[in-house]
C-alpha atoms as a PDB file:
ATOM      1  CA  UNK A   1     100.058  43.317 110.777  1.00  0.00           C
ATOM      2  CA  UNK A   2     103.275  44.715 110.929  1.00  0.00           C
ATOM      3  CA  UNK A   3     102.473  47.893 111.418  1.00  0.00           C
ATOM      4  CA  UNK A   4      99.971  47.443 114.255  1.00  0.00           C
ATOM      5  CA  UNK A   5     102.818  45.462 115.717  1.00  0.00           C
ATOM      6  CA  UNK A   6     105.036  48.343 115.451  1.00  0.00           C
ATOM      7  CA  UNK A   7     102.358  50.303 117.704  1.00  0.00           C
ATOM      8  CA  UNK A   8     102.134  47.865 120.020  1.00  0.00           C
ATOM      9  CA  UNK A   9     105.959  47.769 120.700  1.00  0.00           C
ATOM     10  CA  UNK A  10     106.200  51.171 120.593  1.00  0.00           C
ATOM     11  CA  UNK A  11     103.128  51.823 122.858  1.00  0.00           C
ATOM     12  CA  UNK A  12     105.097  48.844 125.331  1.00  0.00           C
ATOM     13  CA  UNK A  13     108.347  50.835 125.247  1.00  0.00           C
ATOM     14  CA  UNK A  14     106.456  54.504 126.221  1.00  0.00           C
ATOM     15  CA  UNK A  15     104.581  52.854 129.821  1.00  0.00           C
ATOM     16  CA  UNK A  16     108.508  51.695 130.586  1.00  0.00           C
ATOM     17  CA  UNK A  17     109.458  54.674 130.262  1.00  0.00           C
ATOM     18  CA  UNK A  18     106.607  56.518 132.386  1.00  0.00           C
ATOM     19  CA  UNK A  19     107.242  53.774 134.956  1.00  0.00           C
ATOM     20  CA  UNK A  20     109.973  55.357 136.617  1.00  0.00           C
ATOM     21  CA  UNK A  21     113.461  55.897 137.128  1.00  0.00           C
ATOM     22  CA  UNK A  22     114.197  51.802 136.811  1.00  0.00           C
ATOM     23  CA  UNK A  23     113.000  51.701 133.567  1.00  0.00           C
ATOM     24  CA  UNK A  24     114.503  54.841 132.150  1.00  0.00           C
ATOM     25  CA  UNK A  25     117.577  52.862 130.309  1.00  0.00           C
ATOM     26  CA  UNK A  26     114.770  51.024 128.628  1.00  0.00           C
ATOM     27  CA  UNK A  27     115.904  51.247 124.774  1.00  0.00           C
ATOM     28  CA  UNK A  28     113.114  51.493 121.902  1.00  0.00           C
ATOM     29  CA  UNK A  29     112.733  48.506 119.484  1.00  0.00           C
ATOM     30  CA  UNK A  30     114.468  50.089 116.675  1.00  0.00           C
ATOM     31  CA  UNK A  31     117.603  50.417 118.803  1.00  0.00           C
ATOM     32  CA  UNK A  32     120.686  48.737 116.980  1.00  0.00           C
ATOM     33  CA  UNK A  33     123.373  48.989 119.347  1.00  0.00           C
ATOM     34  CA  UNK A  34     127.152  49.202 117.596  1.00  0.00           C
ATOM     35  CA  UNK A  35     128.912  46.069 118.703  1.00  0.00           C
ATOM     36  CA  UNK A  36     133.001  46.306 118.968  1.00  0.00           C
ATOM     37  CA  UNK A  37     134.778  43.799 118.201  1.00  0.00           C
ATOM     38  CA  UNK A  38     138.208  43.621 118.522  1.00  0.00           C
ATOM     39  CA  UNK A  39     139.285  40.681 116.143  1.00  0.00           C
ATOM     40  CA  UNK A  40     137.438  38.066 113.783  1.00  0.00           C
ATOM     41  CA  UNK A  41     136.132  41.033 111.172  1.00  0.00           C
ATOM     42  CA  UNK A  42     137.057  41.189 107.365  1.00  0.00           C
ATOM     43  CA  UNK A  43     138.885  44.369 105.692  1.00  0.00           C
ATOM     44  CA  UNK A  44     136.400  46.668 103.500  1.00  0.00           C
ATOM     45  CA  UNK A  45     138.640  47.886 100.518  1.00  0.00           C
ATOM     46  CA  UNK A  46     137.106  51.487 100.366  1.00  0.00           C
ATOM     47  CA  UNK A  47     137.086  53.526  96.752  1.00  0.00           C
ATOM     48  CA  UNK A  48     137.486  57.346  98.010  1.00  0.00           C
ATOM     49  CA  UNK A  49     137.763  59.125  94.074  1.00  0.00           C
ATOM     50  CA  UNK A  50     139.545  59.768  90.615  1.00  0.00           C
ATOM     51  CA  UNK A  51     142.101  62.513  90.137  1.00  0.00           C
ATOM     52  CA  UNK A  52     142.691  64.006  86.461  1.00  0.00           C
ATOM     53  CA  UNK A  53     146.831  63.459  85.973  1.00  0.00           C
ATOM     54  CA  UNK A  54     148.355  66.597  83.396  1.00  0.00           C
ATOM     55  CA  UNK A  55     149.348  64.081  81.202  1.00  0.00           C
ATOM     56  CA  UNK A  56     145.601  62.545  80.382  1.00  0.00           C
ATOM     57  CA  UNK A  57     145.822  59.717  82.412  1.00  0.00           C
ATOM     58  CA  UNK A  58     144.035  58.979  85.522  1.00  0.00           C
ATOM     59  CA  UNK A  59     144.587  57.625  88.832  1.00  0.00           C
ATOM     60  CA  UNK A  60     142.039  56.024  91.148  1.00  0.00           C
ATOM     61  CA  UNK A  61     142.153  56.114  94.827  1.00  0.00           C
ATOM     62  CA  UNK A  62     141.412  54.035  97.890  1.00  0.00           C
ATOM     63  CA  UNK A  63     141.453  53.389 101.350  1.00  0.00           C
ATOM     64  CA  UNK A  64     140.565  50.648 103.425  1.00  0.00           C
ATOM     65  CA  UNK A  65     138.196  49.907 106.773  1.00  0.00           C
ATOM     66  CA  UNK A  66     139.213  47.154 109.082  1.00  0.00           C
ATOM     67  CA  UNK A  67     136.609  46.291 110.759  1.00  0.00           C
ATOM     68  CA  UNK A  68     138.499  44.957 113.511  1.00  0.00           C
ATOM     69  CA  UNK A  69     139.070  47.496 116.791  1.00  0.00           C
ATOM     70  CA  UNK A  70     142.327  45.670 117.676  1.00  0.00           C
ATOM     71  CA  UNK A  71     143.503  42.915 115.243  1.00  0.00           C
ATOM     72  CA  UNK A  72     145.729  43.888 112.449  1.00  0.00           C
ATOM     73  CA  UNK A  73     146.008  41.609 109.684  1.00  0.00           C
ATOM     74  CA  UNK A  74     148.502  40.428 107.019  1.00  0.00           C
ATOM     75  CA  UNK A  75     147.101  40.090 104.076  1.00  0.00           C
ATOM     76  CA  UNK A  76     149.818  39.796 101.023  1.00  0.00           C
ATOM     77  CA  UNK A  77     148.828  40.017  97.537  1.00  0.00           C
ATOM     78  CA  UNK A  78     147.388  37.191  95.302  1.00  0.00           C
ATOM     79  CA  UNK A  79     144.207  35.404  95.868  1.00  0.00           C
ATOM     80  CA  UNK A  80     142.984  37.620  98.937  1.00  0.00           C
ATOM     81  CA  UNK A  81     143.907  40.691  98.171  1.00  0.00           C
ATOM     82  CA  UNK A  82     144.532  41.513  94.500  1.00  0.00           C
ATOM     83  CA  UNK A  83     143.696  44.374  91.961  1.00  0.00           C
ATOM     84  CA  UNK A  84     141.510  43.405  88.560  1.00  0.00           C
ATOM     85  CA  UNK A  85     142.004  43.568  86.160  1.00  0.00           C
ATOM     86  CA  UNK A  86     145.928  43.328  85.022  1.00  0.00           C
ATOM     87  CA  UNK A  87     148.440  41.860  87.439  1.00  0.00           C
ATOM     88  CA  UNK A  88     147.234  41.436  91.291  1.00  0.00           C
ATOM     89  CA  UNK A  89     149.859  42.842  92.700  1.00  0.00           C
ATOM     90  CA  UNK A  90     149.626  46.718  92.342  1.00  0.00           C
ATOM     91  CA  UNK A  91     151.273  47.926  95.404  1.00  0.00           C
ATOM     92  CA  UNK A  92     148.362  48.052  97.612  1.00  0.00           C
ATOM     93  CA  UNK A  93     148.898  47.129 101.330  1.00  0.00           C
ATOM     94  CA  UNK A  94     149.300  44.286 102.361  1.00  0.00           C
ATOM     95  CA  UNK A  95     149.497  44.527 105.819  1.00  0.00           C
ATOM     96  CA  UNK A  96     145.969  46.572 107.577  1.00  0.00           C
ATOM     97  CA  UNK A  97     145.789  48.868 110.485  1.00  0.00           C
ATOM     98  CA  UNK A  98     142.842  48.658 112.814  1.00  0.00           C
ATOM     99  CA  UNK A  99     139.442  51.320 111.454  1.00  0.00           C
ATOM    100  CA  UNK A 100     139.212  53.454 108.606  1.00  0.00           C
ATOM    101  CA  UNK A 101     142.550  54.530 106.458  1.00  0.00           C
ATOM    102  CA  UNK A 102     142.131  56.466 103.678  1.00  0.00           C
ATOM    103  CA  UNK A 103     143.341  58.169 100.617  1.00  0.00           C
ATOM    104  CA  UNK A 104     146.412  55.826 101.110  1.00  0.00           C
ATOM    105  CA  UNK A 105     146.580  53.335  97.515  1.00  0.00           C
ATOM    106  CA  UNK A 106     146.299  54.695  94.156  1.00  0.00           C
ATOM    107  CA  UNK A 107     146.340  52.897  90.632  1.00  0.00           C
ATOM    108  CA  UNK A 108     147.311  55.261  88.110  1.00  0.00           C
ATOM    109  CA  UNK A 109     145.268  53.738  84.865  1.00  0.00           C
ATOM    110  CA  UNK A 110     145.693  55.023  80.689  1.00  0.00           C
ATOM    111  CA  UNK A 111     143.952  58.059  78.990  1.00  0.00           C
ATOM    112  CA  UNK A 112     141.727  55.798  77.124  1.00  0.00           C
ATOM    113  CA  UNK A 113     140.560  53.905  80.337  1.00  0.00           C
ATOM    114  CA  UNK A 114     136.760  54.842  79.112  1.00  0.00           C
ATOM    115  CA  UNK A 115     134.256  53.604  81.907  1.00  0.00           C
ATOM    116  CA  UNK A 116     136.156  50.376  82.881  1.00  0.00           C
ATOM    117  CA  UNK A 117     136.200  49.394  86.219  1.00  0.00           C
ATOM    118  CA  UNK A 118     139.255  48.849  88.504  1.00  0.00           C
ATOM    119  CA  UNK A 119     138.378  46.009  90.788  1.00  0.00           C
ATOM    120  CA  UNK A 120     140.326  45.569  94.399  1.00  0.00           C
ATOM    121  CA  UNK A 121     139.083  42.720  96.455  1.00  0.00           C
ATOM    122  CA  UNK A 122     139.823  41.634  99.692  1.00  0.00           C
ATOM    123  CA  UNK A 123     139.286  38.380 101.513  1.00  0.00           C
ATOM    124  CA  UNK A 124     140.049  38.246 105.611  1.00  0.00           C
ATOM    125  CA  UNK A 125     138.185  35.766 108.002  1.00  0.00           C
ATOM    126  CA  UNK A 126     136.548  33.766 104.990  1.00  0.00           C
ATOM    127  CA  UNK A 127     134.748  36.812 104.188  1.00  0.00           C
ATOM    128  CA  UNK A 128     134.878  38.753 100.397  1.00  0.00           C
ATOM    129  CA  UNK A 129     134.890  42.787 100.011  1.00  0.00           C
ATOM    130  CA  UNK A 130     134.660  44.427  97.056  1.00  0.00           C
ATOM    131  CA  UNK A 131     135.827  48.075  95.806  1.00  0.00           C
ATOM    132  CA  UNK A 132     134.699  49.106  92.419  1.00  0.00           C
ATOM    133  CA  UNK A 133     136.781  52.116  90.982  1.00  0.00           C
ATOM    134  CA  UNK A 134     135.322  53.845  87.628  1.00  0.00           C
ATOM    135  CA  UNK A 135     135.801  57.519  86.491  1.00  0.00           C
ATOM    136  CA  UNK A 136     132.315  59.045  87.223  1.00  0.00           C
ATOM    137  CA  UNK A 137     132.384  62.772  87.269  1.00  0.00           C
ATOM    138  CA  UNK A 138     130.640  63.124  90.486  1.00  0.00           C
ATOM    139  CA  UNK A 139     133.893  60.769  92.192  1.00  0.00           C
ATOM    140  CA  UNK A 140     136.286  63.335  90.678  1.00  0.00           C
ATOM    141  CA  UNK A 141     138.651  64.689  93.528  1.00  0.00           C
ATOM    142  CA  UNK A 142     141.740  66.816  93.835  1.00  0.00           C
ATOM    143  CA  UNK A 143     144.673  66.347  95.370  1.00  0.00           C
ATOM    144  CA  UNK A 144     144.524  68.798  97.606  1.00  0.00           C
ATOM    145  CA  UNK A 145     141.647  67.232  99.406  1.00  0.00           C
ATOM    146  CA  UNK A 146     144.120  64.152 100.317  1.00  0.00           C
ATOM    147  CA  UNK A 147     146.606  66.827 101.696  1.00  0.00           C
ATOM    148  CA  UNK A 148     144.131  68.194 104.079  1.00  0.00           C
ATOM    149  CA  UNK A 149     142.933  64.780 104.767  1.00  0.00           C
ATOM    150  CA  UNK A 150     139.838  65.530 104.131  1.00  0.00           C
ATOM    151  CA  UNK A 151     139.521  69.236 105.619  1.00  0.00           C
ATOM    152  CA  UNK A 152     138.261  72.251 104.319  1.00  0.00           C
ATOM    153  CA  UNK A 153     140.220  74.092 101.989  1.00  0.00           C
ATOM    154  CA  UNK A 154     141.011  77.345 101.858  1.00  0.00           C
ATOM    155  CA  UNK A 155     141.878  77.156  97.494  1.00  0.00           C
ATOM    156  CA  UNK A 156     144.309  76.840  95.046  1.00  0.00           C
ATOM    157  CA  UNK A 157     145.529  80.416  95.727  1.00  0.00           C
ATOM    158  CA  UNK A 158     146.940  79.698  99.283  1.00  0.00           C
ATOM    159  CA  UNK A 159     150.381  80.382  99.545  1.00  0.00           C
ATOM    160  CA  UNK A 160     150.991  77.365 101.651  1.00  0.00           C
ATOM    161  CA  UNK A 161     152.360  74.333  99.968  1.00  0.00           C
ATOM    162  CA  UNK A 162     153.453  70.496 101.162  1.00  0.00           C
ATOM    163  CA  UNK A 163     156.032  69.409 102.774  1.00  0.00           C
ATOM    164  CA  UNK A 164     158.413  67.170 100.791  1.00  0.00           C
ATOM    165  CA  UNK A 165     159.819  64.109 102.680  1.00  0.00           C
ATOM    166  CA  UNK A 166     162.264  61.276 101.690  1.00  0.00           C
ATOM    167  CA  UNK A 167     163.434  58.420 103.621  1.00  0.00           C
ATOM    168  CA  UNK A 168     167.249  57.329 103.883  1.00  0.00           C
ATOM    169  CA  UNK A 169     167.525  53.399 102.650  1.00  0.00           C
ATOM    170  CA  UNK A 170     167.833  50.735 105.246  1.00  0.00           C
ATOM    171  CA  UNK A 171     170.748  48.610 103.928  1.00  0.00           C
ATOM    172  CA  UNK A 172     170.264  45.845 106.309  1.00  0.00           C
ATOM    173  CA  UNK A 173     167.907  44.318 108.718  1.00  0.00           C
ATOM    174  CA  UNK A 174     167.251  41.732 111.149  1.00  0.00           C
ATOM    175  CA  UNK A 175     164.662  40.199 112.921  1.00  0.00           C
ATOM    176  CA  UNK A 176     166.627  40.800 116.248  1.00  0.00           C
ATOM    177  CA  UNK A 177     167.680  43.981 115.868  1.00  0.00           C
ATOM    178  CA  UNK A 178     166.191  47.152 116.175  1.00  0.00           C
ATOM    179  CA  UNK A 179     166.131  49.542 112.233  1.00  0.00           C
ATOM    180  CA  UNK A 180     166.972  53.285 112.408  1.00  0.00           C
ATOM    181  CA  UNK A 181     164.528  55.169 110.282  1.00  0.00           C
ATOM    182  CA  UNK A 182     165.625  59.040 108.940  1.00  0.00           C
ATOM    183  CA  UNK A 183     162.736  61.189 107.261  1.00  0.00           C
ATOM    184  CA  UNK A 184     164.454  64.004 105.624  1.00  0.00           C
ATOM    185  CA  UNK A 185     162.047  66.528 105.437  1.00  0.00           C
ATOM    186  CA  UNK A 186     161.477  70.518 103.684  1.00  0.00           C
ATOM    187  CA  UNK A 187     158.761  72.579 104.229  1.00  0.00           C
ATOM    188  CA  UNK A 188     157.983  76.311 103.255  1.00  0.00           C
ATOM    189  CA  UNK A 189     157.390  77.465 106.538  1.00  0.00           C
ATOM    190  CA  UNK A 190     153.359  77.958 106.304  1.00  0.00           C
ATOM    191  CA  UNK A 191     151.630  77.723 107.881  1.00  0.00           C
ATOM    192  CA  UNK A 192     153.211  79.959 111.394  1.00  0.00           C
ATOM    193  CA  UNK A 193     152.803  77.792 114.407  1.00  0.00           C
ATOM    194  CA  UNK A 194     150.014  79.532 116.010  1.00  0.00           C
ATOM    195  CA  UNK A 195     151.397  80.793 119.682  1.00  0.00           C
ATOM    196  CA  UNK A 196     149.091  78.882 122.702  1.00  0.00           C
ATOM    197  CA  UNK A 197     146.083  80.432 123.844  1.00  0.00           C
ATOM    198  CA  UNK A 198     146.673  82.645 127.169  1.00  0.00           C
ATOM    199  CA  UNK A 199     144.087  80.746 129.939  1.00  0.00           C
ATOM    200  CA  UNK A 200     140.989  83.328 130.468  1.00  0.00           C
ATOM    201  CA  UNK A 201     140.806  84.492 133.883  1.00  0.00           C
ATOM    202  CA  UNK A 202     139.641  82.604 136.402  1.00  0.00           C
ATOM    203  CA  UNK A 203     139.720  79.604 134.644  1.00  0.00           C
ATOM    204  CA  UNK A 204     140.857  76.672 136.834  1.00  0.00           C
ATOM    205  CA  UNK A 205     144.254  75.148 135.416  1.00  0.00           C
ATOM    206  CA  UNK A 206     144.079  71.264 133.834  1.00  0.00           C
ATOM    207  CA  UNK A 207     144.855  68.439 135.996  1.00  0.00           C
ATOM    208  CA  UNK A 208     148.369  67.054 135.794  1.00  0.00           C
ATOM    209  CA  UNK A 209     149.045  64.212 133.331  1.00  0.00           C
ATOM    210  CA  UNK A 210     152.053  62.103 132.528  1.00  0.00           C
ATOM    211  CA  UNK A 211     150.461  61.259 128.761  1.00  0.00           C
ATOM    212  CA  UNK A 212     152.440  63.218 126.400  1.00  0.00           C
ATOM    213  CA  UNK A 213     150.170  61.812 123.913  1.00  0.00           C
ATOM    214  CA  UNK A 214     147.585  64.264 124.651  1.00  0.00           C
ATOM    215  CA  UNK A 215     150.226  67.270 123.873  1.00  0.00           C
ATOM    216  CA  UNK A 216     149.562  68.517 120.610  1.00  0.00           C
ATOM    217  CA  UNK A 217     152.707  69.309 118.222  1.00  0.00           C
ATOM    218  CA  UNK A 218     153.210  72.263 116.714  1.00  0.00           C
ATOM    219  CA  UNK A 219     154.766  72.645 113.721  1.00  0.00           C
ATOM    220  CA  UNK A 220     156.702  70.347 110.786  1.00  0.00           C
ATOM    221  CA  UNK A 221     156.147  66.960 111.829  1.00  0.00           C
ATOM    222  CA  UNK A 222     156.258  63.253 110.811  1.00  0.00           C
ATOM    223  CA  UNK A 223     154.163  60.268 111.949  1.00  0.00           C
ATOM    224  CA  UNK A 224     155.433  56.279 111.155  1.00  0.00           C
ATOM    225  CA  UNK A 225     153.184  53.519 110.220  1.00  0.00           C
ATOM    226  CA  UNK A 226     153.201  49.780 108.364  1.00  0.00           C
ATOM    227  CA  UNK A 227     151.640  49.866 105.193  1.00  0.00           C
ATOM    228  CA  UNK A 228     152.990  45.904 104.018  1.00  0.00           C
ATOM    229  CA  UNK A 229     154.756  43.598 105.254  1.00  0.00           C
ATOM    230  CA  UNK A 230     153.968  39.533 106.552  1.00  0.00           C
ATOM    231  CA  UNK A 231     153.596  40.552 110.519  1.00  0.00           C
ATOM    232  CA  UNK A 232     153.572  43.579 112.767  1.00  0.00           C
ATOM    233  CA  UNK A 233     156.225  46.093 112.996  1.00  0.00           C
ATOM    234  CA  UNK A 234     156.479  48.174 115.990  1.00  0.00           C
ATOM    235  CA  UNK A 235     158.016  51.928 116.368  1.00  0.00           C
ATOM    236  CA  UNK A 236     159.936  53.296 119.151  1.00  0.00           C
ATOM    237  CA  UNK A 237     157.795  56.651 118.599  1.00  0.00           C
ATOM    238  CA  UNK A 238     153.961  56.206 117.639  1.00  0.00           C
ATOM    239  CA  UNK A 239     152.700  59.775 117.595  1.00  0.00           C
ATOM    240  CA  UNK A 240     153.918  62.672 115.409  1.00  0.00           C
ATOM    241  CA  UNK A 241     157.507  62.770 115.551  1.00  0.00           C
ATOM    242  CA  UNK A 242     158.619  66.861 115.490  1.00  0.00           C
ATOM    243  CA  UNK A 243     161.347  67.874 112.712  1.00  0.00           C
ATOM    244  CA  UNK A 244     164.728  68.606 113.919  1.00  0.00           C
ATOM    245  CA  UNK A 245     167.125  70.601 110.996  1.00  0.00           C
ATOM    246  CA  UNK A 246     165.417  68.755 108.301  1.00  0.00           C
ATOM    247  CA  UNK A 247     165.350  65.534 110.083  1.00  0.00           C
ATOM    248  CA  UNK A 248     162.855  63.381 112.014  1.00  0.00           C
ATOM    249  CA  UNK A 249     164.027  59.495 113.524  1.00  0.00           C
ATOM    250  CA  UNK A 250     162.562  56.620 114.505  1.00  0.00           C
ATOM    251  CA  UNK A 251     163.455  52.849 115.327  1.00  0.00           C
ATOM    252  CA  UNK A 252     161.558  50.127 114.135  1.00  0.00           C
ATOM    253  CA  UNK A 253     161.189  46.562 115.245  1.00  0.00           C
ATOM    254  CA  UNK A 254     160.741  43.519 113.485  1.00  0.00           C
ATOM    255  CA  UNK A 255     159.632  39.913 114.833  1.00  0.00           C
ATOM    256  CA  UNK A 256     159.710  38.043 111.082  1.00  0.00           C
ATOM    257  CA  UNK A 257     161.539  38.029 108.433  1.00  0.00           C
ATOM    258  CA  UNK A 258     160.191  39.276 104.817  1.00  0.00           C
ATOM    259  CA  UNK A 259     160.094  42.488 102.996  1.00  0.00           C
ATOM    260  CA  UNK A 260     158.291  45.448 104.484  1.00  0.00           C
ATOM    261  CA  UNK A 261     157.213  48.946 103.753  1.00  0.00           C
ATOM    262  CA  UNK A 262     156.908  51.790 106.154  1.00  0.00           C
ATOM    263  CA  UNK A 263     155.453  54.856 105.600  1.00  0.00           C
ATOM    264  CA  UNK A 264     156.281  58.258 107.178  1.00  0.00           C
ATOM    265  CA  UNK A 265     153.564  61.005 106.716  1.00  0.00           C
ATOM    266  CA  UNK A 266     155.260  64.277 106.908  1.00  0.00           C
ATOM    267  CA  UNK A 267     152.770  67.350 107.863  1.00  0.00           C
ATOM    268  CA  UNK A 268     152.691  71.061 108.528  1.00  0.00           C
ATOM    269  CA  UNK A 269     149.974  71.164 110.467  1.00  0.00           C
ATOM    270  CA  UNK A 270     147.249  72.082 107.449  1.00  0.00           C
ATOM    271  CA  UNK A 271     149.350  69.944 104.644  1.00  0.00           C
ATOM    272  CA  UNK A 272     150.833  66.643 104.287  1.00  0.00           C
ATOM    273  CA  UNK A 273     152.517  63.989 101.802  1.00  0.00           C
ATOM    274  CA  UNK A 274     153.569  60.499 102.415  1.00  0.00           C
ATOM    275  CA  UNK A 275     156.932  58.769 101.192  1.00  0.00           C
ATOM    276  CA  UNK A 276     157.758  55.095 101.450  1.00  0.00           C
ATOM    277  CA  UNK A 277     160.978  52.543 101.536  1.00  0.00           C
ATOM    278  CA  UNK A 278     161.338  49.056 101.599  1.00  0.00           C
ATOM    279  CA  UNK A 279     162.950  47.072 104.244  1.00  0.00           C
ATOM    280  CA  UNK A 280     163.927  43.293 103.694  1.00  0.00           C
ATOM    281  CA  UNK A 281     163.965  41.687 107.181  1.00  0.00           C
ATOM    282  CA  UNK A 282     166.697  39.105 107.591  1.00  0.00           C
ATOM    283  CA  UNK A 283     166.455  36.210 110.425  1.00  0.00           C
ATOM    284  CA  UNK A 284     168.777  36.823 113.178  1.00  0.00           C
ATOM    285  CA  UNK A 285     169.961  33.075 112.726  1.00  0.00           C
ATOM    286  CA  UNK A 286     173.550  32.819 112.183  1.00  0.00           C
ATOM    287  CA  UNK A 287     175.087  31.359 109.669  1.00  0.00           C
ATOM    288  CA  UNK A 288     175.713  27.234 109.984  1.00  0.00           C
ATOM    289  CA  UNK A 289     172.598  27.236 112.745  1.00  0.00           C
ATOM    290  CA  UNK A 290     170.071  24.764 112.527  1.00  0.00           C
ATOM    291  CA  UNK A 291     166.453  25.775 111.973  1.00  0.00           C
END
């Protein structure tokens, strides 16, 4: 039956189509249109691989999807968002950027860790995700792969190597004031900034546009985020930020108090590595003021 039903849909969706122009749109009955949504989704905790450490241990790796196109989401750790077994708490994020991140939480896990599996679960909107992490030879990865976020590489034998990055300590913070961030950032100098293409002739030059978003950088650069923290942080600069003599800046913005991490993601263009600090967020209520 459900097969000659099949037939007849399909056999009703062909004569809309020969009907003319009006029906043309007409989808077929296995259509299963993507629906947006902006907020009210759950976070998928996402296992990406294993990597084999030099000194016999292991450490797993994940990422996250947010479901959500728009709504970012404070999650802390304990109950809704906690690592299995051993403590909860094992630095993942706690605070989750809209779509898919990965390659940006690792567990680093003993030698003898066998074919245990490293649990991460996540709870947003009265929903439950599950990641399962286990060291299966077919998940093995290598780090390279996360430096090239994902792209091809060209092997082990390429002279270029990662930029290293540090961030200078924020001694103080409040919620009414805006944070200086400093990145201080090496590189090697690979890969060369590759000159911009000469326009073939004849070509008909790009309309003007006052987006320097769509501008790509050249170069050593670095690129702010929120990986934790109880509510949203905002940066003065949300694209890659070009290095300057070793140096890239940025100024955050906090409206809550509690302790929060930001993450700058230094890259050369092929390469890139990630470095953290820790920012606790003071109220901007003076001293003697009522709450």
């Amino acid at each position: 039956m459900r097969t000659r039903a099949t037939r007849i849909a399909y056999c009703a969706w062909a004569a809309s189509l020969l009907a003319g122009p009006a029906s043309a749109q007409v989808q077929p009955p296995t259509y299963n249109p993507q629906t947006h949504f902006s907020s009210g989704q759950d976070v998928v905790p996402v296992y990406e691989g294993w990597l084999r450490n030099s000194d016999g241990t292991f450490t797993f790796v994940f990422g996250y999807f947010n479901r959500n196109w728009k709504e970012e989401l404070a999650i802390p750790a304990g109950p809704y968002n906690k690592i299995e077994p051993g403590p909860a708490d094992r630095g993942q994020p706690t605070y989750f950027l809209p779509r898919r991140q990965p390659w940006i939480f690792r567990v680093q896990v003993p030698k003898d860790w066998g074919q245990q599996e490293l649990v991460w679960t996540i709870t947003a909107h009265g929903r439950t995700e599950k990641a399962y992490a286990q060291l299966l030879p077919e998940e093995e990865m290598i780090e390279r792969l996360i430096m090239t976020h994902g792209n091809l590489s060209p092997g082990e034998d390429d002279p270029n190597k990662p930029p290293s990055v540090t961030i200078a300590p924020v001694a103080s913070a409040k919620v009414s004031a805006p944070v200086t961030l400093t990145a201080f950032v090496t590189d090697d100098g690979f890969p060369k900034p590759r000159p911009p293409r000469a326009p073939r002739p004849g070509t008909i030059p790009p309309a003007q546009t006052n987006s320097a978003a769509e501008i790509p950088v050249a170069g050593l650069t670095v690129k702010w985020w929120q990986y934790g923290g109880p509510a949203k942080a905002t940066f003065d600069s949300v694209g890659p930020t070009p290095v300057n003599n070793g140096q890239a800046g940025n100024t955050a913005h906090f409206i809550a108090p509690g302790t929060y991490v930001v993450r700058a993601t230094a890259s050369d263009g092929a390469l890139s590595t990630q470095a953290d600090v820790t920012i606790t967020v003071k109220s901007d209520a003076s001293p003697g003021s009522k709450p």
